[in-house]
Protein backbone atom coordinates (compact mmCIF):
# COMPACT_ATOMS: atom_id res chain seq x y z
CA UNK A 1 -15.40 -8.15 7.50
CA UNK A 2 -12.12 -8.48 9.26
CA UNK A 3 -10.27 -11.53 11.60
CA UNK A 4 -10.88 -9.05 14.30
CA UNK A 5 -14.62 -8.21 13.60
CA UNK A 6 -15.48 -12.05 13.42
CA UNK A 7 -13.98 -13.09 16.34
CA UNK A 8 -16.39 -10.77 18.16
CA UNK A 9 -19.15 -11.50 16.44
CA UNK A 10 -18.30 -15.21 17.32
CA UNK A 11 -17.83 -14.26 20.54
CA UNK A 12 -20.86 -12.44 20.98
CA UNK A 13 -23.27 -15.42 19.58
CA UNK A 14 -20.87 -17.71 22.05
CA UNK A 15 -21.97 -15.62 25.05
CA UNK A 16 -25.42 -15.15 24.05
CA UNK A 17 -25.31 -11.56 23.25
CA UNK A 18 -26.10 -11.99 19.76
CA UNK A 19 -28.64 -14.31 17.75
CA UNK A 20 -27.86 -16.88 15.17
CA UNK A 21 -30.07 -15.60 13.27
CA UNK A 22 -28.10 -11.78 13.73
CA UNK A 23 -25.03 -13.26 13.47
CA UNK A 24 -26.40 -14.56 9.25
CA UNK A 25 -27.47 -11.32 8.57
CA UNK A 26 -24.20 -9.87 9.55
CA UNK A 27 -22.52 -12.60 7.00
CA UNK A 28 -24.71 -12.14 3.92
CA UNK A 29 -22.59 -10.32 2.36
CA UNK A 30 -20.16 -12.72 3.13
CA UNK A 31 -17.88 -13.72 0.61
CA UNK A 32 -18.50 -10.78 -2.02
CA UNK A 33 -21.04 -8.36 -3.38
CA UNK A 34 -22.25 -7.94 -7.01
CA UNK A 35 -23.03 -4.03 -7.00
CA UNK A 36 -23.13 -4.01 -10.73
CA UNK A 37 -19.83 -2.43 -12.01
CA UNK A 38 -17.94 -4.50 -9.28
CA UNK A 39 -18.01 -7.48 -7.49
CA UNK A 40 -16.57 -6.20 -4.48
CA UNK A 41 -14.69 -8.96 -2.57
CA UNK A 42 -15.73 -8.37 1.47
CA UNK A 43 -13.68 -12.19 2.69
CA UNK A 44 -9.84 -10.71 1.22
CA UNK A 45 -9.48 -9.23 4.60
CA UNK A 46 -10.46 -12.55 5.76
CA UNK A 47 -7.93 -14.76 3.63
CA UNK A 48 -4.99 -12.17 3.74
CA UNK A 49 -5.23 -10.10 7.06
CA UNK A 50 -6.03 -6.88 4.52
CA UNK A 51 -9.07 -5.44 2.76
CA UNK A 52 -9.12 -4.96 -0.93
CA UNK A 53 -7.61 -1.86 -2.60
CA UNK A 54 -9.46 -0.08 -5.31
CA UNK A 55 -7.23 1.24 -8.66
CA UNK A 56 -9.25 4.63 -9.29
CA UNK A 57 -7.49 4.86 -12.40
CA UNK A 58 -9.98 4.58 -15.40
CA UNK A 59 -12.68 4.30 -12.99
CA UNK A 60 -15.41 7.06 -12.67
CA UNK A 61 -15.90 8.91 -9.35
CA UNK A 62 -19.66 7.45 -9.25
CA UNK A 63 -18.19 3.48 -9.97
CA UNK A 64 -15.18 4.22 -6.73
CA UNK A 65 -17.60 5.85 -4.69
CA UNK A 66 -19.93 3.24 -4.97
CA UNK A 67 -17.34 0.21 -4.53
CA UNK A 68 -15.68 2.73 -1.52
CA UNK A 69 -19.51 3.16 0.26
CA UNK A 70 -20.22 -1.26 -0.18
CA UNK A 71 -16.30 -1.48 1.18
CA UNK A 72 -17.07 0.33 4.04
CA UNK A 73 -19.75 -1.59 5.24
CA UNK A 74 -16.89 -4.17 6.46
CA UNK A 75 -15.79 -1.86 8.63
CA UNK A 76 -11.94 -1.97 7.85
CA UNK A 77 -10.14 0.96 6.40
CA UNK A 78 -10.60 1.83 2.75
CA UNK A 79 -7.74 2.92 -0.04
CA UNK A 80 -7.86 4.28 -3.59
CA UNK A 81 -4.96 4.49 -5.62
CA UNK A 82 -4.20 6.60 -8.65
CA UNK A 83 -6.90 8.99 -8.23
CA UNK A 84 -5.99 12.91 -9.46
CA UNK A 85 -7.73 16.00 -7.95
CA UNK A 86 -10.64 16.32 -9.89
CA UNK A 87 -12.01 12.90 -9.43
CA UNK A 88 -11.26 12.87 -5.94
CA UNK A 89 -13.57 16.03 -5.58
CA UNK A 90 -16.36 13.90 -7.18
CA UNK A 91 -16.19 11.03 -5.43
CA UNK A 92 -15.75 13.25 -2.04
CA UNK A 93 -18.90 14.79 -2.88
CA UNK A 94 -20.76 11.41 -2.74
CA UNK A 95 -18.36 10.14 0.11
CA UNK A 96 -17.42 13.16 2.50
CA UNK A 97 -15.80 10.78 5.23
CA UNK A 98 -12.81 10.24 2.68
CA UNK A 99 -9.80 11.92 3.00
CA UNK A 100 -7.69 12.87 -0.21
CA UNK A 101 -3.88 12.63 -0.45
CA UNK A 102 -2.47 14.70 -3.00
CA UNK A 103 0.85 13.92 -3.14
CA UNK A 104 0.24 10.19 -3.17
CA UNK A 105 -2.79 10.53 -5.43
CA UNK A 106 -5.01 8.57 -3.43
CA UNK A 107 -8.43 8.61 -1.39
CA UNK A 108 -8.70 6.54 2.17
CA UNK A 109 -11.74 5.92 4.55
CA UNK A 110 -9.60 5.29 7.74
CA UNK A 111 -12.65 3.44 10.34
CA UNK A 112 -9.89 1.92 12.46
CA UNK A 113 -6.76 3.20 14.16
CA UNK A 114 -3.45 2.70 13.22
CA UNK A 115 -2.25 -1.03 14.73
CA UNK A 116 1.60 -1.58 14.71
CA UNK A 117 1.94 -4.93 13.04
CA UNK A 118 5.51 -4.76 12.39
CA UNK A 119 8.94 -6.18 13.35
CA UNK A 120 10.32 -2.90 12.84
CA UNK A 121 9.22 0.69 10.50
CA UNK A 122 9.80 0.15 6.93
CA UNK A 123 12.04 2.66 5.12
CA UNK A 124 10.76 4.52 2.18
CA UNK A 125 13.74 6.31 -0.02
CA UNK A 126 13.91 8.29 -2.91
CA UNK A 127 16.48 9.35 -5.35
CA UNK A 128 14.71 12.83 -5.97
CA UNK A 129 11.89 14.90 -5.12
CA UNK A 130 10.48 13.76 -8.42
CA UNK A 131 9.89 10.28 -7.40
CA UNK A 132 7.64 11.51 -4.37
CA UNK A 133 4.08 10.62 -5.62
CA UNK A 134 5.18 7.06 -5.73
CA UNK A 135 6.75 7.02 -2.56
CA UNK A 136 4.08 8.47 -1.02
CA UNK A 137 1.73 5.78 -2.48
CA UNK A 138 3.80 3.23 -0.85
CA UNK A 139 4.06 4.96 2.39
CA UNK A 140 0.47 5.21 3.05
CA UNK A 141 -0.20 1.63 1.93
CA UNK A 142 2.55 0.21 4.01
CA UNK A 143 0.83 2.65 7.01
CA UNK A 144 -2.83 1.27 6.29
CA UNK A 145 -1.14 -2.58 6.33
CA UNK A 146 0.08 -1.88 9.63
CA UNK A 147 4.03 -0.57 9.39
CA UNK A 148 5.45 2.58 10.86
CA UNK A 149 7.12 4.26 8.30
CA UNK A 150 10.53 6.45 7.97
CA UNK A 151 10.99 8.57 4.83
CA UNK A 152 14.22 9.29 3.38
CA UNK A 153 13.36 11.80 0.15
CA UNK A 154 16.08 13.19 -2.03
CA UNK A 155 18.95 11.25 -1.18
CA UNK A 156 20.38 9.77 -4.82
CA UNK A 157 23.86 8.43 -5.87
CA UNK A 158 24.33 11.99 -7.36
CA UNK A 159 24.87 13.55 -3.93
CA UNK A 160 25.19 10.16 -1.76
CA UNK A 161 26.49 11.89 1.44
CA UNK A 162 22.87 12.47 1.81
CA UNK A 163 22.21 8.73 2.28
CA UNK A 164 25.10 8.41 4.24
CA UNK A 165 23.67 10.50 6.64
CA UNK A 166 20.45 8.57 7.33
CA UNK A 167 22.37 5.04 7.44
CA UNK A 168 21.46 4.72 10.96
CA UNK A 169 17.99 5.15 10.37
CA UNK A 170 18.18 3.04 6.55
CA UNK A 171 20.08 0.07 9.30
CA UNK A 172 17.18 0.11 11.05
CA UNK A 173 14.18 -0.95 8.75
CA UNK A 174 12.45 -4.43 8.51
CA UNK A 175 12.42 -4.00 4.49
CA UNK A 176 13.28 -0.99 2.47
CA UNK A 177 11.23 0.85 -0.50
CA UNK A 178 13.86 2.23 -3.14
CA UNK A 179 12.33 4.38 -5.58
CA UNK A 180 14.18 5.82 -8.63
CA UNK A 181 13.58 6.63 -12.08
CA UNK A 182 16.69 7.72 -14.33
CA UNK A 183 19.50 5.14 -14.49
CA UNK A 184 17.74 3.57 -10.96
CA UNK A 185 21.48 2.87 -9.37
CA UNK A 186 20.21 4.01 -6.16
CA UNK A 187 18.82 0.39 -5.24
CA UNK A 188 21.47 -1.40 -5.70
CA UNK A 189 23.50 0.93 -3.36
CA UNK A 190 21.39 0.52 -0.58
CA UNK A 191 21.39 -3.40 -1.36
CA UNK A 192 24.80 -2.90 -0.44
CA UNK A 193 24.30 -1.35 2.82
CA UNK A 194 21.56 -3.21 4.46
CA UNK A 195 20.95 -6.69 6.02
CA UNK A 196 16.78 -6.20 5.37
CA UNK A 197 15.17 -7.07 1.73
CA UNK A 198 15.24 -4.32 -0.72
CA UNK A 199 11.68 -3.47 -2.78
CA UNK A 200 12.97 -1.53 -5.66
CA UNK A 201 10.47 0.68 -7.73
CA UNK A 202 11.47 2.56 -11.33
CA UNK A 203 9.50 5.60 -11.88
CA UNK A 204 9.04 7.50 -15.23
CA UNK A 205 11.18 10.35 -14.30
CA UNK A 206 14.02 11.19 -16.64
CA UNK A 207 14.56 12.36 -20.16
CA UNK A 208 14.03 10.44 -23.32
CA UNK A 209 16.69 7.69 -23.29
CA UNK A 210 14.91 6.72 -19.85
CA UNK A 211 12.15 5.27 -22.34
CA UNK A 212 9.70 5.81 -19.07
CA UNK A 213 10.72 4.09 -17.05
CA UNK A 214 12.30 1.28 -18.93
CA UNK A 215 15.77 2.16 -18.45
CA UNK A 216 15.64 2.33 -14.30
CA UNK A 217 13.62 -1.04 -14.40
CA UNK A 218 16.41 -2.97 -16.82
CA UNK A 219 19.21 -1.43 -14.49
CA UNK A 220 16.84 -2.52 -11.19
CA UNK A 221 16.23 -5.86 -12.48
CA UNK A 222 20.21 -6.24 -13.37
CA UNK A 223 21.21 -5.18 -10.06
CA UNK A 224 24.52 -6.78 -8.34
CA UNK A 225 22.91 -6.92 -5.38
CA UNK A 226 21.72 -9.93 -4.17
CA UNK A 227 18.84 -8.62 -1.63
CA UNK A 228 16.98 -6.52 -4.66
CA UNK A 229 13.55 -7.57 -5.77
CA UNK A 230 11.93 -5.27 -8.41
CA UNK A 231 8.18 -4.56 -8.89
CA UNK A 232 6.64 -2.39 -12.04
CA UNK A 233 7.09 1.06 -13.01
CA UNK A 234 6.16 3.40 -10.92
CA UNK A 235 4.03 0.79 -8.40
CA UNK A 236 4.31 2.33 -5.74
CA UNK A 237 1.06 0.39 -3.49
CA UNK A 238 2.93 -2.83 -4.89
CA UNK A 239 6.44 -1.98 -2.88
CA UNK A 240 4.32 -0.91 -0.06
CA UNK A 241 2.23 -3.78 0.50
CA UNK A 242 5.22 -6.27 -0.34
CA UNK A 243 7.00 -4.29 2.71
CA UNK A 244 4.30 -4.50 5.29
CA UNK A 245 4.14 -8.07 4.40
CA UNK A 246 7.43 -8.93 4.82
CA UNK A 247 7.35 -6.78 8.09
CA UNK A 248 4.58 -8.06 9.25
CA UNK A 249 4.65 -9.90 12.74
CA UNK A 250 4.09 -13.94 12.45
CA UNK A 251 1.21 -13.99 14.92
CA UNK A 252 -0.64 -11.24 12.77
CA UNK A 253 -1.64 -14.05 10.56
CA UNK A 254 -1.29 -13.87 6.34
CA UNK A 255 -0.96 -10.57 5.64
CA UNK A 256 -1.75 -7.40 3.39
CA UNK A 257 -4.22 -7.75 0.12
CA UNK A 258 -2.98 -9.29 -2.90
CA UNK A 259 -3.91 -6.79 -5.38
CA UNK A 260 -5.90 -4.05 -6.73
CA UNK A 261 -9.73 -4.03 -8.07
CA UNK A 262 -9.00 -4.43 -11.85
């Protein structure tokens, strides 16, 4: 169930076109169901203008594809995060209407079209190829929440002509995704450069003295720029949704989900 599904069901018992009594049995399931390994929470799109988001990880393909086919009955748009290929061919199996996206490790059941909810696209940039997966999972859950999107991939401090060269485009952006895993510096560069808010992600690419992550976070989190906010290694749906949010038009009501199934 989303705002825009109840308002036509509203509008449909209003007018006459639908019962009372069809109108109940179209809220049952209204707030959540209790399919056994989840309680799967069908009002979030409700209270925060987004459905809920399902972590694959250490989930079985049989426990997402059920939560993805009791999801779907709301009619909105479903996403899966951190699911690799061989799951995803299992729960495809049981749910052939998914699609799989390899390169941001996630499953989606798209039942509505893109809507442009934004102020403006939200950039996604990466210091290297390496950091890709992430920034792919941020660009499709910024998409699903309703943001155009402009990717800017390879473009670190160790060659930062590259950036340079996409400034117009970086200038441009409601809120930017910065995703970077060695020393992280990138973020606070292009805190430097633009007026919009600056999502910063650490990924656990580097060698050993990166500690996974740990090293890009602390340098993130220490940033001299004042428009950096940081979220956890790797997170890429995090940065994502926190972008859409912030880029989300005022009359498009509260927003993207607040979090993942745990």
């Amino acid at each position: 169930m989303n705002p825009t599904k109840l308002k036509k069901l509203l509008e449909e018992v209003q007018s006459g076109a639908l019962s009372v009594e069809g109108a109940i049995a179209d809220l049952r399931s209204l707030p959540f169901a209790d399919i056994g390994p989840a309680v799967v929470d069908h009002h979030r799109a409700l209270r925060t203008g987004f459905p809920e988001v399902i972590l694959g990880e250490r989930k079985t393909a049989e426990q997402i594809a059920a939560i993805a086919l009791e999801m779907a009955k709301g009619g909105g748009n479903v996403l899966v995060t951190r699911v690799d290929e061989d799951k995803a061919a299992s729960v495809l199996a049981g749910v052939p209407a998914m699609s799989y996206h390899s390169e941001a490790r996630a499953l989606t059941l798209e039942q509505q079209p893109f809507e442009d909810l934004g102020r403006g696209p939200v950039a996604v940039v990466t210091a290297g190829t390496s950091d890709i997966n992430v920034a792919e999972e941020a660009s499709l859950t910024a998409t699903l929440a309703g943001s155009r999107v402009i990717r800017m991939f390879d473009v670190g401090v160790a060659g930062i002509h590259r950036l340079f060269h996409r400034l117009d485009d970086l200038r441009s952006a409601t809120a930017v995704v910065v995703i970077a895993g060695m020393e992280g510096a990138l973020a606070s560069v292009v805190g430097g450069l633009v007026a919009a808010p600056v999502i910063a992600v650490p990924t656990s690419v580097g060698y050993g003295a990166s500690f996974g992550g740990v090293a890009a976070l602390l340098g993130m989190l220490n940033s001299c720029s004042a428009g950096v906010t940081v979220v956890n290694i790797d997170n890429g749906f995090g940065a994502g949704y926190a972008a859409a949010l912030i880029n989300r038009r005022h009359e498009h009501g509260a927003g993207a989900s607040r979090g993942e199934k745990r």
